[in-house]
C-alpha atoms as a PDB file:
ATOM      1  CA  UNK A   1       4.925  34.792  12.471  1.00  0.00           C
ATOM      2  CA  UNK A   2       8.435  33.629  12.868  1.00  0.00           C
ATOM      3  CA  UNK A   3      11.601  35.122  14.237  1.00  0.00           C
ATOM      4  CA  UNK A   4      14.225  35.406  11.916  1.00  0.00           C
ATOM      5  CA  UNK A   5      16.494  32.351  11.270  1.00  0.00           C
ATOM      6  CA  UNK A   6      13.546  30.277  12.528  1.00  0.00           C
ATOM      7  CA  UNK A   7      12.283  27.486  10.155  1.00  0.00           C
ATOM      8  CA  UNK A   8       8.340  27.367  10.525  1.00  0.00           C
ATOM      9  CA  UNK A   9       5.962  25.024   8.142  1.00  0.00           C
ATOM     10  CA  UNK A  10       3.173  27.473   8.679  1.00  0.00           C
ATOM     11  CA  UNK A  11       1.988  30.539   7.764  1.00  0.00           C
ATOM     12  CA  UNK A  12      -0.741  32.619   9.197  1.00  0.00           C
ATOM     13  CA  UNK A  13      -3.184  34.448   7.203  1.00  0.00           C
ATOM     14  CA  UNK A  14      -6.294  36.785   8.112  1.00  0.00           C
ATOM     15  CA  UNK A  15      -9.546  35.915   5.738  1.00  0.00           C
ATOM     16  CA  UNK A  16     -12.544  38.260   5.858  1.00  0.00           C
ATOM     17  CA  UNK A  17     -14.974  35.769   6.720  1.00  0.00           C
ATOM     18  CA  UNK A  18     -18.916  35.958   4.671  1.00  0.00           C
ATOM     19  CA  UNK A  19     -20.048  38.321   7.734  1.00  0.00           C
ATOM     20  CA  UNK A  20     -16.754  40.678   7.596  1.00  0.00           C
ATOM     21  CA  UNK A  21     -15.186  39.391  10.647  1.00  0.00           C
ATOM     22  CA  UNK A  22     -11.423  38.917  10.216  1.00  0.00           C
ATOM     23  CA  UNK A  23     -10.324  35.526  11.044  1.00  0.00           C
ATOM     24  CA  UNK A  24      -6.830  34.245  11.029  1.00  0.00           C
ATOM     25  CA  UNK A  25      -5.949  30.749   9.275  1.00  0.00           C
ATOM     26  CA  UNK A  26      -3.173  28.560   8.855  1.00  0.00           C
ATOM     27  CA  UNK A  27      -1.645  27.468   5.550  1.00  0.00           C
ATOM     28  CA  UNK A  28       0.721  24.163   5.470  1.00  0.00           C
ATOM     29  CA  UNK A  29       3.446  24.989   3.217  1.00  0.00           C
ATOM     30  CA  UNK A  30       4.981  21.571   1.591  1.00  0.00           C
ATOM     31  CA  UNK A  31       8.333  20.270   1.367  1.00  0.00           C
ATOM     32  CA  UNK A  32      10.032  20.933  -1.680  1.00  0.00           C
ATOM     33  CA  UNK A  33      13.439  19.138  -2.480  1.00  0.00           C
ATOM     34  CA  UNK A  34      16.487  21.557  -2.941  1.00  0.00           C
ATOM     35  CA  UNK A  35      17.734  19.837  -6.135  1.00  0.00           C
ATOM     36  CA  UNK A  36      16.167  17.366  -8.956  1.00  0.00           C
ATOM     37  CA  UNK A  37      17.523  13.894  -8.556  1.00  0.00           C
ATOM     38  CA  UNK A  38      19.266  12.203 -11.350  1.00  0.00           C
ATOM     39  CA  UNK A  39      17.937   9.220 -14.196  1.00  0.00           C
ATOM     40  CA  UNK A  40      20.592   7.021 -12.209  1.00  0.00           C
ATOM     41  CA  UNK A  41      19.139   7.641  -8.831  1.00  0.00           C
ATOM     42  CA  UNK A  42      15.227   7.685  -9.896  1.00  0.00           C
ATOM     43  CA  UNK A  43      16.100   4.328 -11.344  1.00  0.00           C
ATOM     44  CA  UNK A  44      17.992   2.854  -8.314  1.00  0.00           C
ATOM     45  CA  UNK A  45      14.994   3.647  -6.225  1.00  0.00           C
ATOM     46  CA  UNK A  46      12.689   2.501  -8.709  1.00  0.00           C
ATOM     47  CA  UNK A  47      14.476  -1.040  -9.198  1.00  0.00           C
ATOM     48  CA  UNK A  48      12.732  -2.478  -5.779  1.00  0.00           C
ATOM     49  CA  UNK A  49       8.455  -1.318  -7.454  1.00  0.00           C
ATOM     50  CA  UNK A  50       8.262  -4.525  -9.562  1.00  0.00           C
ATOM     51  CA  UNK A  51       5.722  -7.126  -8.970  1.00  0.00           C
ATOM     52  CA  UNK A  52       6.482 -10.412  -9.303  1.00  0.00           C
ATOM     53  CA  UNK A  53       4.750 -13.352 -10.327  1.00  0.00           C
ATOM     54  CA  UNK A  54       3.039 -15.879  -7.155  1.00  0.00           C
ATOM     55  CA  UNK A  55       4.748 -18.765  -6.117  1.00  0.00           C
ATOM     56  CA  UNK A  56       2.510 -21.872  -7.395  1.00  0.00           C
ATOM     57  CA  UNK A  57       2.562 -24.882  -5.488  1.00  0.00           C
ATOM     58  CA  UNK A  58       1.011 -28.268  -6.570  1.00  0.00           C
ATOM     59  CA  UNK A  59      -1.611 -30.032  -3.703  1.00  0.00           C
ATOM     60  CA  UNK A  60       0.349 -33.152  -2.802  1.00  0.00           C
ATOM     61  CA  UNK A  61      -3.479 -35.067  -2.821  1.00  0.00           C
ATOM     62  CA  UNK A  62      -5.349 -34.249  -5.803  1.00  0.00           C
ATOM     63  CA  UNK A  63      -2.595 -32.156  -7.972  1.00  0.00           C
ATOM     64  CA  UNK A  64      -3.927 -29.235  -8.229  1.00  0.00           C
ATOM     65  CA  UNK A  65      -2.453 -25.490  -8.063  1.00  0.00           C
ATOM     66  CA  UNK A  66      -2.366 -23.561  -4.913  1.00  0.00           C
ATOM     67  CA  UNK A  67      -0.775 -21.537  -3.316  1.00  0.00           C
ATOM     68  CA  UNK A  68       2.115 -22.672  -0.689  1.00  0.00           C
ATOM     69  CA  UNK A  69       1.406 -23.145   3.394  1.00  0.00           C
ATOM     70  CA  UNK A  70      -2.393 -22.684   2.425  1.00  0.00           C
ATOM     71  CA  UNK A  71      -5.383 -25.101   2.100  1.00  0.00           C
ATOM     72  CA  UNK A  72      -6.057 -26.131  -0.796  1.00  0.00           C
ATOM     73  CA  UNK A  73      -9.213 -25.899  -2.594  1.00  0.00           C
ATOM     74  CA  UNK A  74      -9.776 -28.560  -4.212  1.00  0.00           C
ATOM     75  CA  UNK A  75      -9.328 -31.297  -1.834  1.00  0.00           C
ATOM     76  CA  UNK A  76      -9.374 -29.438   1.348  1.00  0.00           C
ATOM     77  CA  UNK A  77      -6.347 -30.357   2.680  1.00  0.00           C
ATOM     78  CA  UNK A  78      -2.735 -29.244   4.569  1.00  0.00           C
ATOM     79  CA  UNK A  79       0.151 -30.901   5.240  1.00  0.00           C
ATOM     80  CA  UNK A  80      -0.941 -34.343   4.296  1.00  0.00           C
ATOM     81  CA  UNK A  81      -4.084 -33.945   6.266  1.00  0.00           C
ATOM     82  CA  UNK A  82      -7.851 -33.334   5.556  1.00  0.00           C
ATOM     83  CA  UNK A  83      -8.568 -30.251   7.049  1.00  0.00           C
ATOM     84  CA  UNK A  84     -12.279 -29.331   5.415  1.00  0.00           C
ATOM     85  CA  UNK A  85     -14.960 -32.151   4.160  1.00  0.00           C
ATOM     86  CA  UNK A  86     -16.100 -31.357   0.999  1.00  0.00           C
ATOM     87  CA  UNK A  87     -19.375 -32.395  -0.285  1.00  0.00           C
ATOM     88  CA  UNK A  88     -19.794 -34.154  -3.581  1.00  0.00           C
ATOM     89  CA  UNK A  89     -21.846 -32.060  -5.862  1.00  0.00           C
ATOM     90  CA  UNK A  90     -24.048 -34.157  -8.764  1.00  0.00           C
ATOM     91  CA  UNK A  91     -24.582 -32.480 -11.974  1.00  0.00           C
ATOM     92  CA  UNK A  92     -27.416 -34.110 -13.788  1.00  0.00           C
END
């Protein structure tokens, strides 16, 4: 219960409970915007949502794609050094 001129998010309620006991709850009322929002303005917040692509970087040792200021992969190394020993797998 609110005085008048008072803004208040909740309202109380009284349930009858399964036994018949009265019990008082709480419901949270939402927010609710005053006026719709224009096309133009929907679409100006909107602009920023796009993903974009990865940047692709190529391993200076063996070529291959990673991604940049990260080990890569293939070769196991970082900045021109060899960070993690691979071991040579054999297919036969």
């Amino acid at each position: 219960m609110s005085v008048a001129g008072e803004r208040c998010s909740y309202s109380s309620l009284q349930v009858k409970s399964t036994k018949g006991i009265l019990v008082s709850q709480t419901e949270e009322k939402m927010a609710l915007p005053k006026r719709r929002h224009s096309h133009a303005r929907t679409h100006k917040r909107r602009a920023n949502d796009g993903l974009t692509a990865p940047c692709v970087a190529k391993c200076s040792e063996c070529g291959e794609p990673k991604l940049p200021h990260r080990l890569c992969a293939g070769c196991g190394t970082y900045n021109g050094r060899t960070v993690v020993k691979f071991e040579e797998e054999e297919l036969d």
